[in-house]
Protein backbone atom coordinates (compact mmCIF):
# COMPACT_ATOMS: atom_id res chain seq x y z
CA UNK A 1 0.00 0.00 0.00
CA UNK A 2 1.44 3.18 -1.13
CA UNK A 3 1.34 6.77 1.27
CA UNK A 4 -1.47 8.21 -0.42
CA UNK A 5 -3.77 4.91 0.16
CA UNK A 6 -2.41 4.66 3.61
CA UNK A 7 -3.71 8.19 4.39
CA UNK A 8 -7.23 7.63 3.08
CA UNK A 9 -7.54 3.59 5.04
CA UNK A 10 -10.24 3.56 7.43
CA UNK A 11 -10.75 0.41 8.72
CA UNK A 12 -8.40 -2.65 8.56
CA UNK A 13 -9.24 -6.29 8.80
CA UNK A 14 -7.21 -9.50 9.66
CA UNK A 15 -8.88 -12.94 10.31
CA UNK A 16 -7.16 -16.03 10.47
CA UNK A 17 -8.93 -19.30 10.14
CA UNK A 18 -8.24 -23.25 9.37
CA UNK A 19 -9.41 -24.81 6.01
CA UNK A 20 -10.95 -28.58 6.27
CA UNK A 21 -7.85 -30.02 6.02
CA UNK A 22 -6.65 -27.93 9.22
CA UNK A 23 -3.72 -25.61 7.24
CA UNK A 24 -4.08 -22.22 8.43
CA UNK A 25 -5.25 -19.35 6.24
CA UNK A 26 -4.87 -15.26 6.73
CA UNK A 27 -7.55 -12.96 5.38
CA UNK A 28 -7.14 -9.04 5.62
CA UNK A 29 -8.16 -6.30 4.23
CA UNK A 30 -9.08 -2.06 4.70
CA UNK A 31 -11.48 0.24 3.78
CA UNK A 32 -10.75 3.38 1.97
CA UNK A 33 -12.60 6.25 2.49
CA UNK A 34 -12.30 7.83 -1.54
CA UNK A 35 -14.08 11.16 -1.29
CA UNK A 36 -16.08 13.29 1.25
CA UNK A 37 -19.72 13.27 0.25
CA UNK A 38 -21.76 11.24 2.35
CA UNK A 39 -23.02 8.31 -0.72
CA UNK A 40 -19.25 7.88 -1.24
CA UNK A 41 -18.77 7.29 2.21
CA UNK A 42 -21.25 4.88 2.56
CA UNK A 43 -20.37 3.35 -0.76
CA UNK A 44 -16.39 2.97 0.81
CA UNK A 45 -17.72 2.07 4.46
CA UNK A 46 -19.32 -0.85 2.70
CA UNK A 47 -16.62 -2.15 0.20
CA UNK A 48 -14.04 -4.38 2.13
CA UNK A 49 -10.49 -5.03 -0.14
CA UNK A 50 -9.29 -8.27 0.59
CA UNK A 51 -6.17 -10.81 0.34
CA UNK A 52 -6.37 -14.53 1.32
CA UNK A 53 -3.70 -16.46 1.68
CA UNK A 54 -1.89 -18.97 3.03
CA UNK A 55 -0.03 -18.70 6.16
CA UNK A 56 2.73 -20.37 4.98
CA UNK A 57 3.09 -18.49 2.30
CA UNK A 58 2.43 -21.47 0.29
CA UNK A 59 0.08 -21.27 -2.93
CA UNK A 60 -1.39 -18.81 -4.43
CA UNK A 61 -2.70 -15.39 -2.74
CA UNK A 62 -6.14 -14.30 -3.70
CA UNK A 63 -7.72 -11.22 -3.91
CA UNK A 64 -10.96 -10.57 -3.45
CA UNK A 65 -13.79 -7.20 -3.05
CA UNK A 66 -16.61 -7.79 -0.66
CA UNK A 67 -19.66 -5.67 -0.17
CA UNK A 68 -21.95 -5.35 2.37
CA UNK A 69 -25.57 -4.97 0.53
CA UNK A 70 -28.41 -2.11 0.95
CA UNK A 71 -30.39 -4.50 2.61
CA UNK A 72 -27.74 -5.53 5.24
CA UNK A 73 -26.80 -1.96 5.78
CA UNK A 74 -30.20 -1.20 7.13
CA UNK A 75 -30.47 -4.30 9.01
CA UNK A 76 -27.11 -2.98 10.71
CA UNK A 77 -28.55 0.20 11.21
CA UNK A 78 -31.99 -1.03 12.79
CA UNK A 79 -29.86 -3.26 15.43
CA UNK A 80 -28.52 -0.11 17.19
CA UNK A 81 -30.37 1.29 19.78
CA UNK A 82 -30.87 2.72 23.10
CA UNK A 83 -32.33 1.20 26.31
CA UNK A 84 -34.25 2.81 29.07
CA UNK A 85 -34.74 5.59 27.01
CA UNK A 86 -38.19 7.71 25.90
CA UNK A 87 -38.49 6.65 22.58
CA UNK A 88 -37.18 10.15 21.27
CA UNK A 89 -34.28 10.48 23.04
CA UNK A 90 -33.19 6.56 21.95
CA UNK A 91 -33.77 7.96 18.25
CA UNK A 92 -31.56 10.94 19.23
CA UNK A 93 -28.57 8.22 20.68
CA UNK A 94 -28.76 5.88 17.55
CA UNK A 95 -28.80 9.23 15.34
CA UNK A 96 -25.85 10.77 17.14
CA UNK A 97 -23.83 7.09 17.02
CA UNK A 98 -24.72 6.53 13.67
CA UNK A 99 -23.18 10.45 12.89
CA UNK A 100 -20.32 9.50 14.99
CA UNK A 101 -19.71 6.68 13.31
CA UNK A 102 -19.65 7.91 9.59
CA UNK A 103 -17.54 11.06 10.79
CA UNK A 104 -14.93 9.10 12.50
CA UNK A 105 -14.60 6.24 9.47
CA UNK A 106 -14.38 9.34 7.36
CA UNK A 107 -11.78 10.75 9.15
CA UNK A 108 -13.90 13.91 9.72
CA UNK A 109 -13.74 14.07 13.91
């Protein structure tokens, strides 16, 4: 990753997991935040570059983009929420996270 694309990486990703044979695998990957307005933060907040490979270094390394759908977005979205809350001020919380959220992955504090 070059400095420019280091400068604009949001989020970064490593999993590590077995195969069914047991060898161990490494996924990761980052999110790059491409522009300021709001549909092309959402649009980078839910596009995940990845690499798989082996941990051995053995084979071939795959690369791969993943996206999180419409759909799935909301579903994420409708899973936050307050408790013990009037139901106006949990709307307020979920509205202020959700802000929070997209400003900070945007690198907009």
């Amino acid at each position: 990753m070059n400095e420019a694309e280091q400068d604009r990486e949001s989020m970064s990703y490593e999993l590590r997991f077995s195969d069914d044979g047991g060898e161990p695998w490494r996924l990761t990957g980052t999110k790059m935040i491409t522009g300021k307005a709001p549909w092309t933060v959402l649009r980078d907040l839910i596009t995940l570059h990845t690499t798989v490979q082996s941990e051995e270094g053995s084979g071939e390394q795959v690369s791969a983009v993943l996206r999180i759908s419409a759909q799935d977005v909301a579903r994420q979205l409708a899973a936050v929420r307050g408790t013990g809350f009037p139901r106006a001020r949990r709307l307020g919380t979920t509205a202020r996270f959700v802000g929070f959220f997209t400003s900070s992955a945007a690198g907009r504090p």
